[in-house]
N, C-alpha and C. Protein backbone atom coordinates (compact mmCIF):
# COMPACT_ATOMS: atom_id res chain seq x y z
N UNK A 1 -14.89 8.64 15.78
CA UNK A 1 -14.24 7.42 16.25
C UNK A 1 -12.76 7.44 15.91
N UNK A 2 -12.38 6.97 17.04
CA UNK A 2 -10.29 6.62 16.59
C UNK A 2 -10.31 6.02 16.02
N UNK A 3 -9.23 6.63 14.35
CA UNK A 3 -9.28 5.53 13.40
C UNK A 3 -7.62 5.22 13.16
N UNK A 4 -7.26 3.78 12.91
CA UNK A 4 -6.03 4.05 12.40
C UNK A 4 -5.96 3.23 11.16
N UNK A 5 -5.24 4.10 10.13
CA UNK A 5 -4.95 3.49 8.53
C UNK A 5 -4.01 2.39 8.40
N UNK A 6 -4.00 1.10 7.78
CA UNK A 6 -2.80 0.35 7.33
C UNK A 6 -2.87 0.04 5.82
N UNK A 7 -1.63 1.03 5.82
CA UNK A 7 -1.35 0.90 3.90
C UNK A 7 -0.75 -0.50 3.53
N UNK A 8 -1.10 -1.13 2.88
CA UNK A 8 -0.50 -1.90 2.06
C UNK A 8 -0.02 -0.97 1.10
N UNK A 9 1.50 -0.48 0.71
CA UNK A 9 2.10 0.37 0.07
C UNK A 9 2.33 -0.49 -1.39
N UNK A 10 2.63 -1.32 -1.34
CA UNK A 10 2.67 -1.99 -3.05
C UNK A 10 1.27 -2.59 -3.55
N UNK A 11 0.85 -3.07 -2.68
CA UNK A 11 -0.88 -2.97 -2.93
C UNK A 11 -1.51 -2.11 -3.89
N UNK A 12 -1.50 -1.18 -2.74
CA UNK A 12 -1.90 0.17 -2.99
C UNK A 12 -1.71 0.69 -4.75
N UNK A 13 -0.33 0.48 -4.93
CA UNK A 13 0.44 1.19 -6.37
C UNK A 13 0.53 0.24 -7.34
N UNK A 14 0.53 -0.72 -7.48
CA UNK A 14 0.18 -1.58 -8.19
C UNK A 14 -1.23 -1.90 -8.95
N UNK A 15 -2.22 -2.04 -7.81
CA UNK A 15 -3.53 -1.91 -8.01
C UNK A 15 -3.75 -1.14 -8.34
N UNK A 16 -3.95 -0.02 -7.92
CA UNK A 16 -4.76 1.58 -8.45
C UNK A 16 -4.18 2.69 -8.71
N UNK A 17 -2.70 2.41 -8.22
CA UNK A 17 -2.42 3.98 -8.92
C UNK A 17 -1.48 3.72 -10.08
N UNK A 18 -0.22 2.92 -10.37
CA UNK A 18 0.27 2.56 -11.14
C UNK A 18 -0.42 3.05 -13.06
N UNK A 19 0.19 3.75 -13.69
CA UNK A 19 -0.08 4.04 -15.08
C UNK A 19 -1.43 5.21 -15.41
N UNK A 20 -1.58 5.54 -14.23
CA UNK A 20 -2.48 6.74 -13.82
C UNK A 20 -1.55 8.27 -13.45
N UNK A 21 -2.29 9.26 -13.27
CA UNK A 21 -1.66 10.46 -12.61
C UNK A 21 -1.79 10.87 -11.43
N UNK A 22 -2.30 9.63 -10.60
CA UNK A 22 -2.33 10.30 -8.93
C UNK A 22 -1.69 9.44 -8.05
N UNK A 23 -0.56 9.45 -8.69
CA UNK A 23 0.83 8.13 -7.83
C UNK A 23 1.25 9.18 -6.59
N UNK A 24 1.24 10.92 -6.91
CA UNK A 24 1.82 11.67 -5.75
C UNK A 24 0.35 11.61 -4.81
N UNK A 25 0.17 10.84 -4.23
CA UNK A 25 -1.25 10.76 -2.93
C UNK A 25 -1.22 11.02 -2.03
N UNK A 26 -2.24 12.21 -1.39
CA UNK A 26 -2.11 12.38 -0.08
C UNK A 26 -2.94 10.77 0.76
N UNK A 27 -2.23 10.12 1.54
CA UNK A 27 -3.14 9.31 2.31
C UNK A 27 -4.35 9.35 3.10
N UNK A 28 -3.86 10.55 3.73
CA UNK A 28 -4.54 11.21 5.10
C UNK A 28 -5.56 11.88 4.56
N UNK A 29 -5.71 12.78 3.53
CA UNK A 29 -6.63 13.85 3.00
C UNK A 29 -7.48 12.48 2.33
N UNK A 30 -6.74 11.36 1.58
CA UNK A 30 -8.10 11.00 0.93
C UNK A 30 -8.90 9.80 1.88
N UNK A 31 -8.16 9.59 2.93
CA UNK A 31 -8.97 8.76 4.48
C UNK A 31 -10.06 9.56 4.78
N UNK A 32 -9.57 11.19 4.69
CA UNK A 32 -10.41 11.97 5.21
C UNK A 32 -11.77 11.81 4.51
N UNK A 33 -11.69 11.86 3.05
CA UNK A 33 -12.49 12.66 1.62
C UNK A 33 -13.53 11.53 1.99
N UNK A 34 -13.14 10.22 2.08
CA UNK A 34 -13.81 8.80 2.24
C UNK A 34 -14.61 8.48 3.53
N UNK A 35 -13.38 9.23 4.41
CA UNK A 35 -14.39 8.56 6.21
C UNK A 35 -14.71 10.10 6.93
N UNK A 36 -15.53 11.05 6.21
CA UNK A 36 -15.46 12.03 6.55
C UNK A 36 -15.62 12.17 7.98
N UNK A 37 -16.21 10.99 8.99
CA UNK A 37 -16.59 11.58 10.42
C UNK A 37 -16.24 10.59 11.13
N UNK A 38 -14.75 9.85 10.58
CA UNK A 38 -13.73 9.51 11.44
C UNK A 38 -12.62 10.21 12.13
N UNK A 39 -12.33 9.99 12.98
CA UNK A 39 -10.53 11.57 13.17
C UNK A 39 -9.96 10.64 13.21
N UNK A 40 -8.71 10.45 12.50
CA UNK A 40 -7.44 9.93 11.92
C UNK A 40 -6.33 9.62 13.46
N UNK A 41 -6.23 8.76 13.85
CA UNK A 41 -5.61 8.84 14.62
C UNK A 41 -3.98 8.45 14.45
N UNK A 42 -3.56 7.70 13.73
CA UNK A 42 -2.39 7.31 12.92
C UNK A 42 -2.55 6.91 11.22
N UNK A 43 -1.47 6.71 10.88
CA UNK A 43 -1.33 6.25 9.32
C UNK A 43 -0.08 5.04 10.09
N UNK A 44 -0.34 4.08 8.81
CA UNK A 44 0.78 2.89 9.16
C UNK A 44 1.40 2.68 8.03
N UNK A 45 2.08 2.89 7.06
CA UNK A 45 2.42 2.23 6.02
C UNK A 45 3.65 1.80 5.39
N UNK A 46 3.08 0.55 4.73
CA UNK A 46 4.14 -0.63 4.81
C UNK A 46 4.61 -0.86 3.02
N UNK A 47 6.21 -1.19 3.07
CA UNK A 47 6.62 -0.97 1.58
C UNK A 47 7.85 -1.43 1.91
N UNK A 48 9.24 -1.39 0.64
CA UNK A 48 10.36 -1.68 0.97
C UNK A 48 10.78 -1.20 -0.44
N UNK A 49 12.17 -0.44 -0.05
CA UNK A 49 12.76 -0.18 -1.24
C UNK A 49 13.27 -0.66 -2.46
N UNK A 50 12.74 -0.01 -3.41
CA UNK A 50 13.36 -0.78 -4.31
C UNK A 50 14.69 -0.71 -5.48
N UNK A 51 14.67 -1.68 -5.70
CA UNK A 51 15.91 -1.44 -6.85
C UNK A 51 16.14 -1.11 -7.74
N UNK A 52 16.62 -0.54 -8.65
CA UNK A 52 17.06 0.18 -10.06
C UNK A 52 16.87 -0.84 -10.86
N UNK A 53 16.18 -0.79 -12.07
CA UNK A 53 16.19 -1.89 -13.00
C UNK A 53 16.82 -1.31 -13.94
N UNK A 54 17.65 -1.52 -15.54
CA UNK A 54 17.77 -1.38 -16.66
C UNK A 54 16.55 -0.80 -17.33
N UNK A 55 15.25 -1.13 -17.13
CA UNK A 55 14.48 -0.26 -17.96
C UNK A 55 13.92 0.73 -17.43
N UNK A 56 14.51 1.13 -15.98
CA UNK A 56 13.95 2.28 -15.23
C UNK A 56 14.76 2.56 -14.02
N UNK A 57 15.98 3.18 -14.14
CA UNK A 57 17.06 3.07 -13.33
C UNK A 57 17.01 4.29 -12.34
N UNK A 58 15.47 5.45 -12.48
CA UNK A 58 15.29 6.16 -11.65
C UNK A 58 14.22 5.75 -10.51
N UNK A 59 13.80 4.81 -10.55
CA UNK A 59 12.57 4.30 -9.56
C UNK A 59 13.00 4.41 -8.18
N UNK A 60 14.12 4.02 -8.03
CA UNK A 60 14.33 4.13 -6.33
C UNK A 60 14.52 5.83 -6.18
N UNK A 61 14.40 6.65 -6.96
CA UNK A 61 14.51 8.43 -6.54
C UNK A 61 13.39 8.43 -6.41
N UNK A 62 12.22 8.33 -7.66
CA UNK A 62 10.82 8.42 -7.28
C UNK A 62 11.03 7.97 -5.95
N UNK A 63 10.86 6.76 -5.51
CA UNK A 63 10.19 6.28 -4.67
C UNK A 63 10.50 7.04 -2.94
N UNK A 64 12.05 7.11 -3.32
CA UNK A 64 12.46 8.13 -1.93
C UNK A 64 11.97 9.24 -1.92
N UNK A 65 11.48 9.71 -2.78
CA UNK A 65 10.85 11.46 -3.33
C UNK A 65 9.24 11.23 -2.37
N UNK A 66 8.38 10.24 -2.70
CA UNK A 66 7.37 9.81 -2.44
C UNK A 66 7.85 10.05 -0.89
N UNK A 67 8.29 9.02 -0.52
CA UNK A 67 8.70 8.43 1.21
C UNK A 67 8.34 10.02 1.68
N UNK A 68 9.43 10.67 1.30
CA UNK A 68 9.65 11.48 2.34
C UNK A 68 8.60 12.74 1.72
N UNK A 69 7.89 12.67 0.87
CA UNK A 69 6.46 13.54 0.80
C UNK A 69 5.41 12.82 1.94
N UNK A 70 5.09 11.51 1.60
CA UNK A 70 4.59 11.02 2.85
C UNK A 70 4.77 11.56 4.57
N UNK A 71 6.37 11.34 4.21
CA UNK A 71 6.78 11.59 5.81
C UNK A 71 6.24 12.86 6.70
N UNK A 72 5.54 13.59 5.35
CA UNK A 72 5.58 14.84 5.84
C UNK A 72 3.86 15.31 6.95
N UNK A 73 3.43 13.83 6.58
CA UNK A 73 2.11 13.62 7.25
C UNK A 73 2.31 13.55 8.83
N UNK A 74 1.72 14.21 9.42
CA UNK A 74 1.62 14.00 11.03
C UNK A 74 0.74 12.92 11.28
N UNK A 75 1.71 12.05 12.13
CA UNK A 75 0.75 11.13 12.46
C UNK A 75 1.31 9.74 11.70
N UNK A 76 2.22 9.71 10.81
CA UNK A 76 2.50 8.83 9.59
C UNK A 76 4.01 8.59 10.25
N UNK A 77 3.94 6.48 9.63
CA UNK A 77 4.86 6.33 10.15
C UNK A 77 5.19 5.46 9.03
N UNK A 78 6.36 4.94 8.61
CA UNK A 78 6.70 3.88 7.21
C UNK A 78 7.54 3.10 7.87
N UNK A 79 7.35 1.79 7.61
CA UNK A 79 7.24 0.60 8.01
C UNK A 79 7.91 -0.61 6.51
N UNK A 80 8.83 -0.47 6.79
CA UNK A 80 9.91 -1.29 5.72
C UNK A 80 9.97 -2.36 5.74
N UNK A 81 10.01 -3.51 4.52
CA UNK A 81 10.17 -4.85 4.18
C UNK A 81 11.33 -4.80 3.52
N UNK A 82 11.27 -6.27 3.15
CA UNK A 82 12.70 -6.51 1.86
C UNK A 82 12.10 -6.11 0.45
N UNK A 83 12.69 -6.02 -0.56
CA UNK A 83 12.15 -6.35 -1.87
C UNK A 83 14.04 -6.96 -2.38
N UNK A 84 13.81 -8.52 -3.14
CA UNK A 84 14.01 -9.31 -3.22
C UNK A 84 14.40 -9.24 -4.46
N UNK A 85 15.27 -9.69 -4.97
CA UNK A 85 15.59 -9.88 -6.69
C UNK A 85 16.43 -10.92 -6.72
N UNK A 86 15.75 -11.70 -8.02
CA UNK A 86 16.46 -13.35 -7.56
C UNK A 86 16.53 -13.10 -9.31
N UNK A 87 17.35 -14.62 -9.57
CA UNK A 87 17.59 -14.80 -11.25
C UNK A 87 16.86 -16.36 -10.76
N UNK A 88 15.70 -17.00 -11.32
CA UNK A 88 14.64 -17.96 -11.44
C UNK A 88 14.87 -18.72 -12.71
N UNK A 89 14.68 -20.06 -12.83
CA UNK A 89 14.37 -20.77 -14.13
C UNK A 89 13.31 -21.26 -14.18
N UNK A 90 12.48 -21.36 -15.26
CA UNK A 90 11.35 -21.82 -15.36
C UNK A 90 10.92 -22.29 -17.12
N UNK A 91 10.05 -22.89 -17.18
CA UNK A 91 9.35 -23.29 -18.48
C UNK A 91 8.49 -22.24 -19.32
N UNK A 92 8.67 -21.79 -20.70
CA UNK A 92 8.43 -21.40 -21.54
C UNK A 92 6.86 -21.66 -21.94
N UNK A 93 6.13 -20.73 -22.14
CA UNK A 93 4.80 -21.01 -22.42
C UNK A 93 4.70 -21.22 -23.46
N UNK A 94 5.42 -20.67 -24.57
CA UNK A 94 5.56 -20.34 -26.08
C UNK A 94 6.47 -20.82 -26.38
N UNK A 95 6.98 -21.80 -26.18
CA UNK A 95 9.03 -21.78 -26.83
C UNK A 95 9.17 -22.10 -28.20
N UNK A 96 9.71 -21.38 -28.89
CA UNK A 96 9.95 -21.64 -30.21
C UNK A 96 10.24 -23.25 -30.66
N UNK A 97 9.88 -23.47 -32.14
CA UNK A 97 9.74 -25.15 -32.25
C UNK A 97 11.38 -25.08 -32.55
N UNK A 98 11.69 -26.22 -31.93
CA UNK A 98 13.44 -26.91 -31.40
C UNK A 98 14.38 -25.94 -30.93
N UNK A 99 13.43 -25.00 -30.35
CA UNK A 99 14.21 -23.70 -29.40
C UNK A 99 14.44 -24.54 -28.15
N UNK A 100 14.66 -23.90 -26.88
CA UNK A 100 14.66 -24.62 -25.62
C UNK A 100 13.77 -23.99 -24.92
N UNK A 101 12.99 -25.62 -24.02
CA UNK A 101 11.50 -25.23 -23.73
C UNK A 101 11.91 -24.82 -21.70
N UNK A 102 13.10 -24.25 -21.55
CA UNK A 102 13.18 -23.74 -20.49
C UNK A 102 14.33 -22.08 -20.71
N UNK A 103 14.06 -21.37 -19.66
CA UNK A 103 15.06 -20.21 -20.46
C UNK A 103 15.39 -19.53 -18.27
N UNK A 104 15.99 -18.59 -18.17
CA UNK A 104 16.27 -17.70 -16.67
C UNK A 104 15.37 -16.50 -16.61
N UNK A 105 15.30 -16.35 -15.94
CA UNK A 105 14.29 -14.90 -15.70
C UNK A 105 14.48 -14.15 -14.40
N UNK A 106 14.47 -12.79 -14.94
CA UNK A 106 14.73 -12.19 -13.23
C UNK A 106 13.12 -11.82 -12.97
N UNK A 107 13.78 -11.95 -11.43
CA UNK A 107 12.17 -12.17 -10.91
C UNK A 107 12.86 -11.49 -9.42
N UNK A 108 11.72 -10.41 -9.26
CA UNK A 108 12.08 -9.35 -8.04
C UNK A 108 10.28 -9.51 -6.93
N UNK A 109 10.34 -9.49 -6.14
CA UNK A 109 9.45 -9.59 -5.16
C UNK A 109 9.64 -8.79 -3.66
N UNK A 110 8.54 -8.51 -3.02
CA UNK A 110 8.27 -7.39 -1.96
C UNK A 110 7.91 -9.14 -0.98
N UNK A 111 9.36 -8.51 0.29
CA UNK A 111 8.51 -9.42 1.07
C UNK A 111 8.52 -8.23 2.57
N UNK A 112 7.41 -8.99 3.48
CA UNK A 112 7.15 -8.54 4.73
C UNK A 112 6.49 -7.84 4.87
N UNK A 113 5.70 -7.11 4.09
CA UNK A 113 4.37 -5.80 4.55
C UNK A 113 3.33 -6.56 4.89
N UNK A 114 3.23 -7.66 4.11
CA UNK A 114 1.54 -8.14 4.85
C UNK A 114 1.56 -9.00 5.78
N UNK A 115 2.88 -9.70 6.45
CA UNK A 115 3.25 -9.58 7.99
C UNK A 115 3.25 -8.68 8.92
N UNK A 116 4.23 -7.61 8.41
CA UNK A 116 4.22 -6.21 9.14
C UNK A 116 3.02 -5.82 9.71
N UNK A 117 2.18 -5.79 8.56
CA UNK A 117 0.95 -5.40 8.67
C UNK A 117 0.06 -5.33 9.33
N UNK A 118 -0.49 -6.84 9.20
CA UNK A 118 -0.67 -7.67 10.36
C UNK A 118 -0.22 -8.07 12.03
N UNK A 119 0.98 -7.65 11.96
CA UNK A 119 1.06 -7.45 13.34
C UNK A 119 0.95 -6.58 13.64
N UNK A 120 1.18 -5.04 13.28
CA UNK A 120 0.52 -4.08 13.46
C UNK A 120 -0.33 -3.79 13.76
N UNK A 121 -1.25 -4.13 13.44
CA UNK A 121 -2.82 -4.68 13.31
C UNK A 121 -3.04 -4.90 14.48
N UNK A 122 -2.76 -6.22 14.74
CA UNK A 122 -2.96 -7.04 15.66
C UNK A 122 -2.53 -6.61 17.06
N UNK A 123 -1.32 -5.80 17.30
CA UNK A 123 -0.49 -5.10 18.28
C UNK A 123 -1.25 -3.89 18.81
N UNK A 124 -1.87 -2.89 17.83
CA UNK A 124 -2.34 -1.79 18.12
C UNK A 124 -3.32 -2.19 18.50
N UNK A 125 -4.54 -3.05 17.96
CA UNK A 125 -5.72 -4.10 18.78
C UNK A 125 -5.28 -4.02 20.26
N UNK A 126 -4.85 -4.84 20.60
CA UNK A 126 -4.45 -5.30 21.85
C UNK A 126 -3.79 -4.10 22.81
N UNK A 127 -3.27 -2.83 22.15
CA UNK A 127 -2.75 -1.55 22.90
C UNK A 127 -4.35 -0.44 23.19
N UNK A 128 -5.49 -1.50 22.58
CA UNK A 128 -6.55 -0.32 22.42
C UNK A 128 -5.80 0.99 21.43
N UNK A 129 -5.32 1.01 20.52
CA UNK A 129 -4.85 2.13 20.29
C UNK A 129 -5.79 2.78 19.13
N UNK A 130 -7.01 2.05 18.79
CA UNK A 130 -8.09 2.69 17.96
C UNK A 130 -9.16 1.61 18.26
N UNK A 131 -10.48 2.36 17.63
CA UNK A 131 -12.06 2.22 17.60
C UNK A 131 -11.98 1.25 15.88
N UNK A 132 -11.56 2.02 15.44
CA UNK A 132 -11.78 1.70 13.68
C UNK A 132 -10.28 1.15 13.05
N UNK A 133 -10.08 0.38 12.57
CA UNK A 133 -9.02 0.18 11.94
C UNK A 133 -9.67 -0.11 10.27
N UNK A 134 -9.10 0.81 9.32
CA UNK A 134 -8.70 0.89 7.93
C UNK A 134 -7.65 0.24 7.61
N UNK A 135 -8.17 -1.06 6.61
CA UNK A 135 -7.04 -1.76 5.83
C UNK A 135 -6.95 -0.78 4.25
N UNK A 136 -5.89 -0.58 3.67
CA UNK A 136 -6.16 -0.28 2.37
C UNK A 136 -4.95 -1.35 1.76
N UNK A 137 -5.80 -2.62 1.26
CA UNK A 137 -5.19 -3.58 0.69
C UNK A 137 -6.33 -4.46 -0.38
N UNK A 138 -5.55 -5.21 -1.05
CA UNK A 138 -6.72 -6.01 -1.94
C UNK A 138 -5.79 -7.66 -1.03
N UNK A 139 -5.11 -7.65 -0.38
CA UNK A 139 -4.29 -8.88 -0.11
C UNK A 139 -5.22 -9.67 0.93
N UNK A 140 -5.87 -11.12 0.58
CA UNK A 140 -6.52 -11.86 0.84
C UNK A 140 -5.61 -12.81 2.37
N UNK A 141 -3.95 -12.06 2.10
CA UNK A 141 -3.95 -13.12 3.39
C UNK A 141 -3.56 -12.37 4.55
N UNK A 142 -4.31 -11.16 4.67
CA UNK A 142 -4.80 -10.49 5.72
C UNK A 142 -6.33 -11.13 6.01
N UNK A 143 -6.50 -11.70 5.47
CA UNK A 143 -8.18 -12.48 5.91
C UNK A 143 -7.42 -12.52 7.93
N UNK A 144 -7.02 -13.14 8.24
CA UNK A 144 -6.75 -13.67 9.36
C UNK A 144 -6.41 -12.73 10.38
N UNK A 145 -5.59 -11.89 10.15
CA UNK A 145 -5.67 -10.91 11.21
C UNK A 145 -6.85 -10.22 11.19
N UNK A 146 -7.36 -9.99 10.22
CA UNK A 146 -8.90 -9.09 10.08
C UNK A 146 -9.91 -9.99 11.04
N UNK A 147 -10.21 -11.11 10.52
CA UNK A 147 -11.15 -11.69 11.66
C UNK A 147 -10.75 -11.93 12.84
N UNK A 148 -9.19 -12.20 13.34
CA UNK A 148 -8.91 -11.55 14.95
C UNK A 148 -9.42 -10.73 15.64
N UNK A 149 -9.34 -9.32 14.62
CA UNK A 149 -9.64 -8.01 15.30
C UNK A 149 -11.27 -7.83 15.36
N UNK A 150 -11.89 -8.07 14.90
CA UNK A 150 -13.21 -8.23 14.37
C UNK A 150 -14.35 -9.11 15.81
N UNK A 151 -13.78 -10.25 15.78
CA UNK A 151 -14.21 -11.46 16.83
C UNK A 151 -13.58 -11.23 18.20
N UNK A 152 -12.35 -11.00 17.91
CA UNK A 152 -11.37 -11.28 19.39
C UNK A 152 -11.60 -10.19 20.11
N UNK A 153 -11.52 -8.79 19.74
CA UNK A 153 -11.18 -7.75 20.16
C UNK A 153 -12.60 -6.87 20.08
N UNK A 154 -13.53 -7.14 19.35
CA UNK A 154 -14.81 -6.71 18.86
C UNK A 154 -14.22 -5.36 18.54
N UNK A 155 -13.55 -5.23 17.52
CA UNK A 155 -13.42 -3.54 16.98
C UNK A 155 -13.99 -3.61 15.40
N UNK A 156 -14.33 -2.86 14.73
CA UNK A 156 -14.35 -2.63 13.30
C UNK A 156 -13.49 -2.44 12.73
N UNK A 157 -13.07 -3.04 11.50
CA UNK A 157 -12.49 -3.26 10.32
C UNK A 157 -13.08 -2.99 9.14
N UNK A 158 -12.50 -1.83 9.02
CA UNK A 158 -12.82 -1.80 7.10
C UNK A 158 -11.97 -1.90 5.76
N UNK A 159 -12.45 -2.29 5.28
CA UNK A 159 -11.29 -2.02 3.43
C UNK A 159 -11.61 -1.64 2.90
N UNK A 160 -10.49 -0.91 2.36
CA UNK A 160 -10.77 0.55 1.42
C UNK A 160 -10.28 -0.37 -0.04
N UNK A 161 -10.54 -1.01 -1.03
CA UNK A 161 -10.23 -1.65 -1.72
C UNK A 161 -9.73 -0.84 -3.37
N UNK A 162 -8.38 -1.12 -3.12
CA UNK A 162 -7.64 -0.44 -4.44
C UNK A 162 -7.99 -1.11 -5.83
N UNK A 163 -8.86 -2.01 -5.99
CA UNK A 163 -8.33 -2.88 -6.90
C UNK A 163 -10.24 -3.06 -7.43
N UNK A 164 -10.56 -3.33 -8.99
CA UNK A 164 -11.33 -2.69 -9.50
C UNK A 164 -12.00 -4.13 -9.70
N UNK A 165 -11.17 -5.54 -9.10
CA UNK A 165 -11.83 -6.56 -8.74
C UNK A 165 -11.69 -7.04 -7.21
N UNK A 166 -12.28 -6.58 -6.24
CA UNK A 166 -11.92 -6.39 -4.61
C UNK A 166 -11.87 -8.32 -4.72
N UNK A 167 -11.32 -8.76 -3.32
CA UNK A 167 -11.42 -9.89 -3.23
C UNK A 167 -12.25 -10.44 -2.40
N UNK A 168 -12.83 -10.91 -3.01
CA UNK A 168 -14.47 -11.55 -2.35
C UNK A 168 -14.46 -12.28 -0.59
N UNK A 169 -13.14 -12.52 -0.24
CA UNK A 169 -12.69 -13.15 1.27
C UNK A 169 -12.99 -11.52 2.13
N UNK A 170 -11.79 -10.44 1.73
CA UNK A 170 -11.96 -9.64 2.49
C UNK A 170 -13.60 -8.93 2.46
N UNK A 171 -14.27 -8.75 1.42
CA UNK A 171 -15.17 -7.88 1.22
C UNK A 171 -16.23 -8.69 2.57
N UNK A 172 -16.04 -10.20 2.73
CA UNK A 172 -17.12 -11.12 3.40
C UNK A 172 -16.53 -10.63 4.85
N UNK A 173 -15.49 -10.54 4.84
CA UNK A 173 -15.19 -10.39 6.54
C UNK A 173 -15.32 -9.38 7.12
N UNK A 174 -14.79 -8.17 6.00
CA UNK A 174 -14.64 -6.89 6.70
C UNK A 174 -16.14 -6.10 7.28
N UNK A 175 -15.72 -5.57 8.38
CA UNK A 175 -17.27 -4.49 8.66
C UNK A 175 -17.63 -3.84 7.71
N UNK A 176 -16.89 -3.32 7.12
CA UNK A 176 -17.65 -2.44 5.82
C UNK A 176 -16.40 -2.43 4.84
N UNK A 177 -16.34 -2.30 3.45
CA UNK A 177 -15.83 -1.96 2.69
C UNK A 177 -16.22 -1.02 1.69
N UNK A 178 -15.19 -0.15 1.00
CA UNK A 178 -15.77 0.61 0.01
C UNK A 178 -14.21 0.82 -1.45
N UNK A 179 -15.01 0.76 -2.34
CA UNK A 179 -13.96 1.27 -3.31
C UNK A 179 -13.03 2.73 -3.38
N UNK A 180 -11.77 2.61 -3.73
CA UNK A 180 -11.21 3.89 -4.03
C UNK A 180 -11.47 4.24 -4.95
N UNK A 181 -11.89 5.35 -5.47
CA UNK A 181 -12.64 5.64 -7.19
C UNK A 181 -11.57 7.07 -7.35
N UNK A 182 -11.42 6.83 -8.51
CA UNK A 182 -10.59 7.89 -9.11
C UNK A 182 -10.71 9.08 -8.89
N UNK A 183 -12.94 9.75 -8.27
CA UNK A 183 -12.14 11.30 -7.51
C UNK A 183 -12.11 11.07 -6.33
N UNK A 184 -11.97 10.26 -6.09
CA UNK A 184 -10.99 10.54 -4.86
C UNK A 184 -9.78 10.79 -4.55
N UNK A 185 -9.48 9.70 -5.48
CA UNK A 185 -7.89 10.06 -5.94
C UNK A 185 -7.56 11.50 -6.76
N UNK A 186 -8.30 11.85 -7.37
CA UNK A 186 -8.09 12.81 -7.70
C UNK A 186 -7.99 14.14 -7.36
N UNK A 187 -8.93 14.33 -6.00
CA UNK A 187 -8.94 15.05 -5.00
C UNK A 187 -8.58 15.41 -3.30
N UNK A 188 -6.78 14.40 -3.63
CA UNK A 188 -6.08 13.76 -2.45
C UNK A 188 -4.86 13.87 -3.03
N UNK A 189 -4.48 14.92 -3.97
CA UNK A 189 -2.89 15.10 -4.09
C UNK A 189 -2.31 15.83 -3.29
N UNK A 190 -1.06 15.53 -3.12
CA UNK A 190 0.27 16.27 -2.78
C UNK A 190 0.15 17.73 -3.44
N UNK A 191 0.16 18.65 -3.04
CA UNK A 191 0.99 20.19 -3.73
C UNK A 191 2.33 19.37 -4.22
N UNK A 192 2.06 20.24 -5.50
CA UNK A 192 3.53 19.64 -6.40
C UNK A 192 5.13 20.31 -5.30
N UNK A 193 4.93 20.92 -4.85
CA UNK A 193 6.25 21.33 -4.03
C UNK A 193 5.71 21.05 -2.20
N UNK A 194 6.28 20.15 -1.52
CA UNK A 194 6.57 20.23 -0.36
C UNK A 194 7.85 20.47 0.43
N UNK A 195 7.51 21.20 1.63
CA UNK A 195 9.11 20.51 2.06
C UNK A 195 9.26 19.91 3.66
N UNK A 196 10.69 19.64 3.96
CA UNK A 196 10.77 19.45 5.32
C UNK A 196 12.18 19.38 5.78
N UNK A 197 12.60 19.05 6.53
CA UNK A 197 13.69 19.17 7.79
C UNK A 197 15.02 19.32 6.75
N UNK A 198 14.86 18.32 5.45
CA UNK A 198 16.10 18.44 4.44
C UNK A 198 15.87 18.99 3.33
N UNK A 199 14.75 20.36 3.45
CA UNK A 199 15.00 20.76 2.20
C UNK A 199 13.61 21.01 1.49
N UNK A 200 13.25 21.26 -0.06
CA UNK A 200 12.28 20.67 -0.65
C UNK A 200 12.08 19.63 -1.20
N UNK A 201 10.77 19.18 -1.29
CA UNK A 201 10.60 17.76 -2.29
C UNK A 201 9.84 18.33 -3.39
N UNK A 202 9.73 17.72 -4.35
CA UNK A 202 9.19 18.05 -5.43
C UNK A 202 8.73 17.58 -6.29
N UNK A 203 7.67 17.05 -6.84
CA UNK A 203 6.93 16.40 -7.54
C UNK A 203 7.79 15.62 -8.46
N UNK A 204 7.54 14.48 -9.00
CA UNK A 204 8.31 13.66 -9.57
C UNK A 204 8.31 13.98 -11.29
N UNK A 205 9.03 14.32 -12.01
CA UNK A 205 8.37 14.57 -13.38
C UNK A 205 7.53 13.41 -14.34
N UNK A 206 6.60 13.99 -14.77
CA UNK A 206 5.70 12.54 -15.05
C UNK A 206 4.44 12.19 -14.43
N UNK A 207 4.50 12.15 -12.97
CA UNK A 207 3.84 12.13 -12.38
C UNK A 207 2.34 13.07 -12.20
């Protein structure tokens, strides 16, 4: 069956791969490892760059290092949001006694992938452009495009669920769901050296 993937890209790294060793992921190989007797007809995935912080002022190299290991997938396309960094005030959970019970905080946020997403979704539906559509998200407010595609369009929907507490909305809607489990991940890396049109890429150190 024609399948096409939609990454939730911060989803994805946040949930399950984040503080682990299989952040360099092949997408495609582990769609494969999981839906062995689907054929892959696209990858979609959605993310937005991010910014250099003070306690980690190399993250946006990782992350371009990643991109363009990705890029190197046929068939794969990346699909950009904002990510957002604001200075916020808010109330103190703890505030010291006759400290001050309000203080600033930076506060950075990913917007537009689970719009993107979703229309994506919803767009390729309507182009017939697959049989199967793969969400890989734990984000509950894809509930709505999922039961579009599902009811409106009568196609299947599944979630591949990153997250080691799935969310009980998608698990009810989707045609099928299944967990990502660690060999899988484990058996869906990148070769530490790729390359392409600019060069080599190369595994991130750490990683």
């Amino acid at each position: 069956m024609k399948t096409n993937i939609y990454v939730d890209g911060f989803n994805l790294y946040y949930r399950c791969l984040k503080g682990t060793s299989y952040k360099w992921l092949d997408i495609h190989k582990l769609c494969q490892l999981i839906l062995p007797r689907n054929t892959i007809n696209r990858i979609r995935y959605f993310t937005a760059l991010v910014d250099a912080r003070p306690s980690d002022p190399t993250q946006p190299q990782r992350q371009q290092t990643y991109l363009r290991a990705l890029a190197t997938t046929p068939g794969l396309s990346i699909h950009y949001g904002s990510f957002l960094s604001t200075t916020v005030r808010g109330m103190l959970v703890n505030p010291r006694p006759g400290g001050p019970t309000f203080d600033e905080f930076h506060k950075t946020e990913e917007k537009g992938s689970d719009v993107n997403l979703a229309t994506y979704l919803l767009l390729d539906a309507f182009d017939s452009d697959y049989d199967v559509a793969i969400v890989i998200s734990n984000d509950s407010d894809l509930v709505e495009p999922i039961r579009v595609v599902r009811d409106r369009f009568r196609l299947t929907v599944g979630v591949l669920q990153p997250n080691k507490r799935p969310s009980k909305e998608l698990q009810q809607l989707a045609t099928f769901h299944r967990p990502i489990r660690p060999g899988a991940l484990a058996g869906s890396q990148f070769p530490p050296t790729l390359t392409d049109a600019h060069g080599v890429i190369m595994k991130p150190a750490g990683w």
